[in-house]
PDB file of N, CA and C in Angstrom:
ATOM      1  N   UNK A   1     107.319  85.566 104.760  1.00  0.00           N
ATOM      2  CA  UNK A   1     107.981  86.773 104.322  1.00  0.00           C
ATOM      3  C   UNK A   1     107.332  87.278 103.039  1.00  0.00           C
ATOM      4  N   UNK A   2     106.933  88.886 103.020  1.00  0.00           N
ATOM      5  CA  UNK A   2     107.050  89.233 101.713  1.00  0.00           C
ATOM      6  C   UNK A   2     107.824  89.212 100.853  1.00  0.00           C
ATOM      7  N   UNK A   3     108.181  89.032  99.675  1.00  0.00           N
ATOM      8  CA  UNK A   3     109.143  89.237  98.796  1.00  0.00           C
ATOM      9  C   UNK A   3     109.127  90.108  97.668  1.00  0.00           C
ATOM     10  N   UNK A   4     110.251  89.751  96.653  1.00  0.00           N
ATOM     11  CA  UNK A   4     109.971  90.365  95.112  1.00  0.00           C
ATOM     12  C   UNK A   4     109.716  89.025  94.466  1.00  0.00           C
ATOM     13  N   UNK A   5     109.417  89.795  93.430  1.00  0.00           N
ATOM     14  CA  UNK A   5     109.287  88.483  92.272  1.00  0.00           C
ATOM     15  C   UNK A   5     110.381  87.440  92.182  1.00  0.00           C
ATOM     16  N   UNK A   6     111.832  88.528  91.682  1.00  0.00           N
ATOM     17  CA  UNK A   6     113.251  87.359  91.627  1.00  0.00           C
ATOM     18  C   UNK A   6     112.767  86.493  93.276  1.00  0.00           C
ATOM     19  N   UNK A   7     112.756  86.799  93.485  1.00  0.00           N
ATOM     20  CA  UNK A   7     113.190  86.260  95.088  1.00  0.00           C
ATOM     21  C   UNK A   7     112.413  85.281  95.176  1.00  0.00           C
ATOM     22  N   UNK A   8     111.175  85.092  95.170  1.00  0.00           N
ATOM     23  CA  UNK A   8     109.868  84.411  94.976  1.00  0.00           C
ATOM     24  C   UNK A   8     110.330  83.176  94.395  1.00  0.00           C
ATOM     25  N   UNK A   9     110.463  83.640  92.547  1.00  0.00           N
ATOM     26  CA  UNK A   9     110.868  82.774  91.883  1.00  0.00           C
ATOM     27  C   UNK A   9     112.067  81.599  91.956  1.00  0.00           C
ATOM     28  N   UNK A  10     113.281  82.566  92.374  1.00  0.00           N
ATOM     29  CA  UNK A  10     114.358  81.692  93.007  1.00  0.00           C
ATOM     30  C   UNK A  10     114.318  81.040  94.138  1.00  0.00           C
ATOM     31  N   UNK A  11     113.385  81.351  94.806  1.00  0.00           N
ATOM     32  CA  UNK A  11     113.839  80.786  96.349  1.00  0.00           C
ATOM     33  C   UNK A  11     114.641  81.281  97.517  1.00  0.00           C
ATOM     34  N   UNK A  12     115.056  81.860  96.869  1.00  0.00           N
ATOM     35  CA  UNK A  12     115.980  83.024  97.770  1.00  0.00           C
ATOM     36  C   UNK A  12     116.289  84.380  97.921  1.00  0.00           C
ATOM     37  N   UNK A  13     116.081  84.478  99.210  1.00  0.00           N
ATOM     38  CA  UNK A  13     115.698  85.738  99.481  1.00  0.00           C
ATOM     39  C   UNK A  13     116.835  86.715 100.328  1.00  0.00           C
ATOM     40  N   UNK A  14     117.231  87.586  99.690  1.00  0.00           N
ATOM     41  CA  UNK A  14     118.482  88.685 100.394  1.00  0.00           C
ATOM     42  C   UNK A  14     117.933  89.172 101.251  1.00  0.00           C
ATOM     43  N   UNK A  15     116.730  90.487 100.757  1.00  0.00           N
ATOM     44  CA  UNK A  15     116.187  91.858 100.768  1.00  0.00           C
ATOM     45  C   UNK A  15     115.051  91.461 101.535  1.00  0.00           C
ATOM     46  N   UNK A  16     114.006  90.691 102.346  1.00  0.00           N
ATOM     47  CA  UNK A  16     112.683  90.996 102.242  1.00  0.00           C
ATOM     48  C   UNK A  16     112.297  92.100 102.722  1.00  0.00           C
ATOM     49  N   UNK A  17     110.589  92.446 101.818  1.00  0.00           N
ATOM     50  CA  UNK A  17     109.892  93.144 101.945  1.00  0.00           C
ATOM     51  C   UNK A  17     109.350  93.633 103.282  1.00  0.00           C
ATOM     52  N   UNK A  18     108.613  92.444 104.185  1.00  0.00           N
ATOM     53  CA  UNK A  18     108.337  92.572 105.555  1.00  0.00           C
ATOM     54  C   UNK A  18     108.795  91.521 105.899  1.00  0.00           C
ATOM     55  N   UNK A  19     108.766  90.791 107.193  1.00  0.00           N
ATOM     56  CA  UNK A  19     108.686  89.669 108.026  1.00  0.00           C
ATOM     57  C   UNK A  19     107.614  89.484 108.398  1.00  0.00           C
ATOM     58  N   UNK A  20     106.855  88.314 108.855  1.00  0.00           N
ATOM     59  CA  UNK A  20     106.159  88.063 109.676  1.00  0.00           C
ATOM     60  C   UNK A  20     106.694  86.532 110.812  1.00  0.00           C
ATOM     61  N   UNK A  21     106.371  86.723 112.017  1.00  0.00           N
ATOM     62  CA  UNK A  21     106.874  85.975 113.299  1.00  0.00           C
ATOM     63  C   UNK A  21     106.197  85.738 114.216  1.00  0.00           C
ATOM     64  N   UNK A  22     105.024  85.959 114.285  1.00  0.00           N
ATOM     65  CA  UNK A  22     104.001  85.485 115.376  1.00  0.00           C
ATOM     66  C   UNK A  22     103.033  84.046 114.460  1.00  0.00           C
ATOM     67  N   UNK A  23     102.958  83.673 113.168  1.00  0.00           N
ATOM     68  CA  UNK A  23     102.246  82.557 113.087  1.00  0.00           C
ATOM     69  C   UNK A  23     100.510  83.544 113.024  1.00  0.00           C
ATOM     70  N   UNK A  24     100.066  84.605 113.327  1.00  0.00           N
ATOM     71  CA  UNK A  24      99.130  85.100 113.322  1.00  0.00           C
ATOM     72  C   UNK A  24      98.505  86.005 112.884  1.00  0.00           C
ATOM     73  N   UNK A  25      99.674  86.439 111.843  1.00  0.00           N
ATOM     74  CA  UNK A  25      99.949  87.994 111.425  1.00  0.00           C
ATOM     75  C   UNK A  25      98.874  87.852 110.640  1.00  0.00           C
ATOM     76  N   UNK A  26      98.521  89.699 110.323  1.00  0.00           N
ATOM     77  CA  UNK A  26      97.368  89.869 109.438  1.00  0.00           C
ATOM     78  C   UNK A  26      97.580  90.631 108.508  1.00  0.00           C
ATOM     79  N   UNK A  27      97.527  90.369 107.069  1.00  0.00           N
ATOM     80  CA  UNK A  27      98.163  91.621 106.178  1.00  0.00           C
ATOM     81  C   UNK A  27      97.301  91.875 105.543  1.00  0.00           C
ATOM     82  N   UNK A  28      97.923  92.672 105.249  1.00  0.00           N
ATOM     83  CA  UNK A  28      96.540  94.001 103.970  1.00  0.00           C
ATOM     84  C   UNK A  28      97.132  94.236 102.938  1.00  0.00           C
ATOM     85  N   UNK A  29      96.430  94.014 101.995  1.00  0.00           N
ATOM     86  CA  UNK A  29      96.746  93.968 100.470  1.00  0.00           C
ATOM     87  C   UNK A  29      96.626  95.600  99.864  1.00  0.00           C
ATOM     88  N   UNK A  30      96.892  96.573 100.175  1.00  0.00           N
ATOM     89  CA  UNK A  30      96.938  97.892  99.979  1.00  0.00           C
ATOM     90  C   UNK A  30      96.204  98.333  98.969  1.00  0.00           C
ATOM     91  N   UNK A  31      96.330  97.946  97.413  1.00  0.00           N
ATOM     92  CA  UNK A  31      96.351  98.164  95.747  1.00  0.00           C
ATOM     93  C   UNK A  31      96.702  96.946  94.989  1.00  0.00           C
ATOM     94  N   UNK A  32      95.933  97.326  93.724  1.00  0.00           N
ATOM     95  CA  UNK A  32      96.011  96.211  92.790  1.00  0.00           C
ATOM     96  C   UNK A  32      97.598  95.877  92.482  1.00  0.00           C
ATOM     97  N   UNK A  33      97.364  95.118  92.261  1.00  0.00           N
ATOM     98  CA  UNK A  33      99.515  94.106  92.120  1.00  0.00           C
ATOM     99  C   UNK A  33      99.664  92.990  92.071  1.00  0.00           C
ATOM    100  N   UNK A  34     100.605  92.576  92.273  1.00  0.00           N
ATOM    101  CA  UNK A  34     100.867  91.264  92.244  1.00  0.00           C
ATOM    102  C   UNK A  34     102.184  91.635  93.830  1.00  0.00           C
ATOM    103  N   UNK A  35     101.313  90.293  94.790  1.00  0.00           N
ATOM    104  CA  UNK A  35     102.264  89.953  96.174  1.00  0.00           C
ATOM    105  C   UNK A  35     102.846  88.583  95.648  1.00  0.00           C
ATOM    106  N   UNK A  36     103.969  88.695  96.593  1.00  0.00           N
ATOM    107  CA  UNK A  36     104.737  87.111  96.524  1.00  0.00           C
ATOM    108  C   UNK A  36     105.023  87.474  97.732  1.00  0.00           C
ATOM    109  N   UNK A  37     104.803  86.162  98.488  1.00  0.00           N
ATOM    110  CA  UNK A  37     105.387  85.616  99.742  1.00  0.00           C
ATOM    111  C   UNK A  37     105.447  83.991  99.962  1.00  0.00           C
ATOM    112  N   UNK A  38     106.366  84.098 100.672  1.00  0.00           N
ATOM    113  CA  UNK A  38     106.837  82.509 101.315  1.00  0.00           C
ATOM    114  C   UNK A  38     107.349  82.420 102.674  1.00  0.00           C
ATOM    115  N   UNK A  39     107.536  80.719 102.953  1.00  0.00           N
ATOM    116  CA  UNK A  39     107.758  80.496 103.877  1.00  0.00           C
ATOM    117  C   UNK A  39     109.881  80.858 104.398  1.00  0.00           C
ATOM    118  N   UNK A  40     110.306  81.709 105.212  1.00  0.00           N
ATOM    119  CA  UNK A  40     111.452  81.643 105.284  1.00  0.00           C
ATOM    120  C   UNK A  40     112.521  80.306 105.820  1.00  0.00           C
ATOM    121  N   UNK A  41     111.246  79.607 106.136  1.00  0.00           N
ATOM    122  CA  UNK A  41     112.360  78.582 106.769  1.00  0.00           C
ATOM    123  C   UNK A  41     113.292  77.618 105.897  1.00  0.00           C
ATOM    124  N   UNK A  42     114.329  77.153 106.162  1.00  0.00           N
ATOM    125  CA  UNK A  42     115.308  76.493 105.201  1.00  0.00           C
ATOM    126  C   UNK A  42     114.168  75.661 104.475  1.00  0.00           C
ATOM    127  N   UNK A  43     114.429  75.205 103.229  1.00  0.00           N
ATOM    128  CA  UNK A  43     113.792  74.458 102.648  1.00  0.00           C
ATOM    129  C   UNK A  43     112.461  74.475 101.982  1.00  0.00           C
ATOM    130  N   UNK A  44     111.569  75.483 102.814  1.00  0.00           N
ATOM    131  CA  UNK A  44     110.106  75.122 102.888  1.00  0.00           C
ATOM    132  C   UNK A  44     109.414  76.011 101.524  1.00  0.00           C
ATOM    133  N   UNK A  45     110.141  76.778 101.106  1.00  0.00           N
ATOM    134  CA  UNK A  45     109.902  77.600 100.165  1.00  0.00           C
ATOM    135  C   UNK A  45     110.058  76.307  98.624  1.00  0.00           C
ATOM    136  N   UNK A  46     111.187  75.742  98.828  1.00  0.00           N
ATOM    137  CA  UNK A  46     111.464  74.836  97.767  1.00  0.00           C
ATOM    138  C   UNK A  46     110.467  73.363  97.701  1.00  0.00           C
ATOM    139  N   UNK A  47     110.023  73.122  99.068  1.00  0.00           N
ATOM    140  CA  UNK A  47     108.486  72.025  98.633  1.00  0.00           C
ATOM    141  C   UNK A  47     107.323  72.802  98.625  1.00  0.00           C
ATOM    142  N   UNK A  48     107.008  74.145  98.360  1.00  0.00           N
ATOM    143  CA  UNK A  48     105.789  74.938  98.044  1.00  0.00           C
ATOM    144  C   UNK A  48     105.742  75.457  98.885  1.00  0.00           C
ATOM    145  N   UNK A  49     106.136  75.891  99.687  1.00  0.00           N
ATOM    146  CA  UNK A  49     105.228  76.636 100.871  1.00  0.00           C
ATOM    147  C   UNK A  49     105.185  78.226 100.388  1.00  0.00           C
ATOM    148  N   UNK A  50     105.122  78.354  99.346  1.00  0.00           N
ATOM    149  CA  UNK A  50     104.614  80.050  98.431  1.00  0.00           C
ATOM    150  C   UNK A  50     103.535  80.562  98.117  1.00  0.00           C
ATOM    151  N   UNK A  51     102.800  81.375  98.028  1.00  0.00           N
ATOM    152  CA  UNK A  51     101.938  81.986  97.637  1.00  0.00           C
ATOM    153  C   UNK A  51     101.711  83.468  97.303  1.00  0.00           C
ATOM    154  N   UNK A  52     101.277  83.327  95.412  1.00  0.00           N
ATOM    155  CA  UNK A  52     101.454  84.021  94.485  1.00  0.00           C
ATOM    156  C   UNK A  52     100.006  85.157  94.377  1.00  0.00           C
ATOM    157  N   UNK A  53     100.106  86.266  95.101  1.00  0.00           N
ATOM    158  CA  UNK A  53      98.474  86.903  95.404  1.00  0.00           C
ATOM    159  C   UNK A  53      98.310  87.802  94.048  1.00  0.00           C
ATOM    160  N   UNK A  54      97.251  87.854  93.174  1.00  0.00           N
ATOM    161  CA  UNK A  54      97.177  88.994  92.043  1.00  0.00           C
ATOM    162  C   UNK A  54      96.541  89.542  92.255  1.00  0.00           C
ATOM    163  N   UNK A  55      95.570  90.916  93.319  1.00  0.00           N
ATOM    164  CA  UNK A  55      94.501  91.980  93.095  1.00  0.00           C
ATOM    165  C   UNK A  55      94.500  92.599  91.997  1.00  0.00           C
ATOM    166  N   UNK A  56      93.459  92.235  91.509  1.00  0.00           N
ATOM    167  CA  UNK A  56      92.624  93.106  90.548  1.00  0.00           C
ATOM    168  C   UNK A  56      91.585  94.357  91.253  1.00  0.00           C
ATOM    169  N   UNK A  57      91.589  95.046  90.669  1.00  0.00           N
ATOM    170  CA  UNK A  57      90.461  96.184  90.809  1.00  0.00           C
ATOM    171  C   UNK A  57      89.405  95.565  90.902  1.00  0.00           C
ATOM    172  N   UNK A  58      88.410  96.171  91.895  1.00  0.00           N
ATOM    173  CA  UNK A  58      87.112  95.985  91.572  1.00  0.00           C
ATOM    174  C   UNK A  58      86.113  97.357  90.398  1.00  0.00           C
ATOM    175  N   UNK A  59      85.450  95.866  89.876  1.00  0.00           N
ATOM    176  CA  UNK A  59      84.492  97.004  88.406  1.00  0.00           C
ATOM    177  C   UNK A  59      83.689  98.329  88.855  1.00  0.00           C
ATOM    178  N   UNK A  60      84.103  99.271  88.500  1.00  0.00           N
ATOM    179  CA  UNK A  60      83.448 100.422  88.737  1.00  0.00           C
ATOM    180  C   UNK A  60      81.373  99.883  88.790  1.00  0.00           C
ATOM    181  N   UNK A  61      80.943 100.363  89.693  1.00  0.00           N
ATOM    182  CA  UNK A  61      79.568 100.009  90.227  1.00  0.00           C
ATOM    183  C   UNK A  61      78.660 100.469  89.009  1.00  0.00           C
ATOM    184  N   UNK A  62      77.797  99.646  88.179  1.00  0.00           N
ATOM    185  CA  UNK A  62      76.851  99.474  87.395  1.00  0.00           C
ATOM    186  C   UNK A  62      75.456 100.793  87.946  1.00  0.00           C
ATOM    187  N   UNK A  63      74.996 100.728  86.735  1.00  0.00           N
ATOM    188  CA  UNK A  63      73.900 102.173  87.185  1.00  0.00           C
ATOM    189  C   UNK A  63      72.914 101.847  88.281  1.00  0.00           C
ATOM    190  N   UNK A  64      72.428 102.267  88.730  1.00  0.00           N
ATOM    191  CA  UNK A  64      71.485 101.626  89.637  1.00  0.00           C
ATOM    192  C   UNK A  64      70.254 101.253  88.963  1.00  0.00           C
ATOM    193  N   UNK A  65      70.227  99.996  89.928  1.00  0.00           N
ATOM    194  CA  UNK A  65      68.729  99.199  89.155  1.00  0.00           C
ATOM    195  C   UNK A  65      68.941  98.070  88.101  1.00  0.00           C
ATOM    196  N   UNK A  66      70.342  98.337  87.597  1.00  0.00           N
ATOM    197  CA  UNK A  66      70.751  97.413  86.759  1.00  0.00           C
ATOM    198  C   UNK A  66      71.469  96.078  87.885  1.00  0.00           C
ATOM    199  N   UNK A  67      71.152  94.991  86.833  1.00  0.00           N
ATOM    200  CA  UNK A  67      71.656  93.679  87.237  1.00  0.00           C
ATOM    201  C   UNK A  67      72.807  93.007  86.279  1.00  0.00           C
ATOM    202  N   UNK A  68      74.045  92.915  86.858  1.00  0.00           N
ATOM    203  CA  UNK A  68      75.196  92.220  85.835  1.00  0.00           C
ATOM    204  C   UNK A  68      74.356  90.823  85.291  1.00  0.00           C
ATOM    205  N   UNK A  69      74.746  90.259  86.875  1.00  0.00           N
ATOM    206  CA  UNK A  69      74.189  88.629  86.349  1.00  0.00           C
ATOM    207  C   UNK A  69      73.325  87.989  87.236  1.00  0.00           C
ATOM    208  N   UNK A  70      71.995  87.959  86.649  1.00  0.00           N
ATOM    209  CA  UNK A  70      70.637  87.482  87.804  1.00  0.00           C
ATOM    210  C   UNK A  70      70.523  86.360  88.403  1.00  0.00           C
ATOM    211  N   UNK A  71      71.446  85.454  87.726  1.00  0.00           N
ATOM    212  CA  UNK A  71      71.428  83.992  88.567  1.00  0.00           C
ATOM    213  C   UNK A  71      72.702  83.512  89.268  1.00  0.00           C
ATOM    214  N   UNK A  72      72.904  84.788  89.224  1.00  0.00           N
ATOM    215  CA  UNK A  72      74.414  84.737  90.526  1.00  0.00           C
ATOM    216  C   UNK A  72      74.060  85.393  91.787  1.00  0.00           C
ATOM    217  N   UNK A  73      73.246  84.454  92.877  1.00  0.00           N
ATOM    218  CA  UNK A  73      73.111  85.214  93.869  1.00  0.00           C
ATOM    219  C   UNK A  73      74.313  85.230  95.209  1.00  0.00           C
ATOM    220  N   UNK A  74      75.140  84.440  95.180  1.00  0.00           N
ATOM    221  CA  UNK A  74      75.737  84.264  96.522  1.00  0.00           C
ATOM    222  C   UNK A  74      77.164  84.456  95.792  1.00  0.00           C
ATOM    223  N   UNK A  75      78.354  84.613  96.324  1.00  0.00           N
ATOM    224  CA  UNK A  75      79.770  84.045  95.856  1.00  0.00           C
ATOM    225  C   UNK A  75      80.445  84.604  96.801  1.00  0.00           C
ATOM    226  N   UNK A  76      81.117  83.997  97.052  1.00  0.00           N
ATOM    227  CA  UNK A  76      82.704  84.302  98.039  1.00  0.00           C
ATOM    228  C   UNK A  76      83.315  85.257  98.133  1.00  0.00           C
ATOM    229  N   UNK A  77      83.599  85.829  98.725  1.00  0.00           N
ATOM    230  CA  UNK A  77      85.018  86.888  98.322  1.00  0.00           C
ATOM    231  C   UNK A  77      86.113  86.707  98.229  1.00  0.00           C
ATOM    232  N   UNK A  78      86.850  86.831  96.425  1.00  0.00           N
ATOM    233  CA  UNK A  78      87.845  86.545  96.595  1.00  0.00           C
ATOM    234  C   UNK A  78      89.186  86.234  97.592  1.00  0.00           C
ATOM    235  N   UNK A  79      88.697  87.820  98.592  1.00  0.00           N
ATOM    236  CA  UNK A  79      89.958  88.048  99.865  1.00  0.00           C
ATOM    237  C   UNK A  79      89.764  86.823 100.489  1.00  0.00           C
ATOM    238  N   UNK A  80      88.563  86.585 101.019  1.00  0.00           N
ATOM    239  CA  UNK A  80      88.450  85.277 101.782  1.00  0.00           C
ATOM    240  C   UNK A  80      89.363  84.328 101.358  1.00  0.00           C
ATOM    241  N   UNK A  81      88.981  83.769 100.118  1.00  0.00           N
ATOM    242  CA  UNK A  81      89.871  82.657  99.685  1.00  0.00           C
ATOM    243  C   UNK A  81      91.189  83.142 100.079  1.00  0.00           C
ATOM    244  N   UNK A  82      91.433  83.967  99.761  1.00  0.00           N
ATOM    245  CA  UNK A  82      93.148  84.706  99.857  1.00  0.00           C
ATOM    246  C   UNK A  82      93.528  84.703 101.445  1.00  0.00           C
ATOM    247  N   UNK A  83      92.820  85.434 101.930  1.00  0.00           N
ATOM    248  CA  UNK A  83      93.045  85.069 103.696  1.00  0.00           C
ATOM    249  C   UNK A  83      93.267  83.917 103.810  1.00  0.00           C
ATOM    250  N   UNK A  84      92.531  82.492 103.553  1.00  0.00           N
ATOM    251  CA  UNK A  84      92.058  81.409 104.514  1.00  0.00           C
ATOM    252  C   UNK A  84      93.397  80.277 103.632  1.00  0.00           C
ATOM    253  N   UNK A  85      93.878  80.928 102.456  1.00  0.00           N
ATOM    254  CA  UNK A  85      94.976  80.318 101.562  1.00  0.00           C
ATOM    255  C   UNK A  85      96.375  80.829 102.269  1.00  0.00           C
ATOM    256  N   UNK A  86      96.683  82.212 102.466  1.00  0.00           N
ATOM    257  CA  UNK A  86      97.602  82.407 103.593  1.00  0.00           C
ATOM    258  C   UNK A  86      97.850  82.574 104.613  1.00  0.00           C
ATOM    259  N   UNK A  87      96.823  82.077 105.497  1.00  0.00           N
ATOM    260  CA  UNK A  87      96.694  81.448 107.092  1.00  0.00           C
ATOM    261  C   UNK A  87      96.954  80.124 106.719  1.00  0.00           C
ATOM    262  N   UNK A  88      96.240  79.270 106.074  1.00  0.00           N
ATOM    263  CA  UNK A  88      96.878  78.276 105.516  1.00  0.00           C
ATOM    264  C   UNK A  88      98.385  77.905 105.706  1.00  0.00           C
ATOM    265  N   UNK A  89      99.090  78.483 104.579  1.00  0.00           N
ATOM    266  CA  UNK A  89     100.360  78.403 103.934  1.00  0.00           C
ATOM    267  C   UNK A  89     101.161  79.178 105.289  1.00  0.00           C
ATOM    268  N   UNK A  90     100.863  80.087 106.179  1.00  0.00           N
ATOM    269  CA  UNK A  90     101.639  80.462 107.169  1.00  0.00           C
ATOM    270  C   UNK A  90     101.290  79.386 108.029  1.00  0.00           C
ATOM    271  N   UNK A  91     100.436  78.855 108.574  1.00  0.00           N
ATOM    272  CA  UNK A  91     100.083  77.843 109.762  1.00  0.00           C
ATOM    273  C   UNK A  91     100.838  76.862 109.447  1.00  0.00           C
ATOM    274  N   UNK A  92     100.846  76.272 108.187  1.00  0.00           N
ATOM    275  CA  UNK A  92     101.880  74.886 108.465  1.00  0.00           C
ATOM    276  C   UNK A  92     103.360  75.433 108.705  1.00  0.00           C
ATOM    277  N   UNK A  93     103.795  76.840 107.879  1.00  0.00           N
ATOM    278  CA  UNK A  93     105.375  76.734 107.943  1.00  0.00           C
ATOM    279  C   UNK A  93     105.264  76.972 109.619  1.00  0.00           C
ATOM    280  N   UNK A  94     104.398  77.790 110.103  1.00  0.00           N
ATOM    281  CA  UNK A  94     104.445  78.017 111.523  1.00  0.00           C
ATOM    282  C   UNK A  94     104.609  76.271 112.114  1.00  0.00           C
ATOM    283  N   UNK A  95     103.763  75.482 111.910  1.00  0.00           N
ATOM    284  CA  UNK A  95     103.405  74.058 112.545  1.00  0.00           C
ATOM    285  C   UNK A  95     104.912  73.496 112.592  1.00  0.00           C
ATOM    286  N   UNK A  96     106.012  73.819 110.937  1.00  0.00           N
ATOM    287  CA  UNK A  96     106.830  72.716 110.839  1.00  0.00           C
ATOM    288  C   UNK A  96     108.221  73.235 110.965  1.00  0.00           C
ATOM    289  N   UNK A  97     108.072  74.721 111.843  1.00  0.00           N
ATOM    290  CA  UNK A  97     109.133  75.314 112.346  1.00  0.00           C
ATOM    291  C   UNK A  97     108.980  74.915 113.908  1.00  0.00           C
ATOM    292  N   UNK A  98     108.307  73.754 114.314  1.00  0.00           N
ATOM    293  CA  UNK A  98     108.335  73.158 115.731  1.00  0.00           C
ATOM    294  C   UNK A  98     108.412  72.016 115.573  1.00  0.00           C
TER     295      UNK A  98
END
């Protein structure tokens, strides 16, 4: 489930934001913010099953020809990590709601 912050923080949730119910869902991070979501199932929110997303902006693009940093050739994309952290965190609550 998406949430708010209170909700996040407490553990409990009135209002949510969206649902998700297939175990497969795919979300999109719209704009810079801060997401909170967790697992809805009894309990699972209270042994971690949360995750706290912060987008930042990306840096307006450097002049051309210029180089930020020359011995940084490869790196991840943040989203990745963020995807593969809440497929993650949805796959087990999915796994331990069976």
């Amino acid at each position: 489930m998406q949430v708010s912050s209170p909700e996040y923080d407490s553990c409990t949730v009135r209002d949510p934001i969206e649902t998700f119910t297939t175990g497969k869902d795919s979300i999109t991070l719209p704009a810079s913010g801060d997401y909170y979501y967790l697992c809805g199932k009894p309990g699972h929110c209270q042994i971690g099953q949360t995750v706290h997303i912060h987008v930042v902006a990306s840096p307006p693009p450097t002049s051309q020809g210029s180089v930020i940093n020359p011995s940084r050739t490869s790196v991840a994309s943040p989203l990745t990590f963020v995807w593969f952290s809440i497929m993650g965190m949805f796959g087990f609550c999915f796994f331990l709601a069976f």
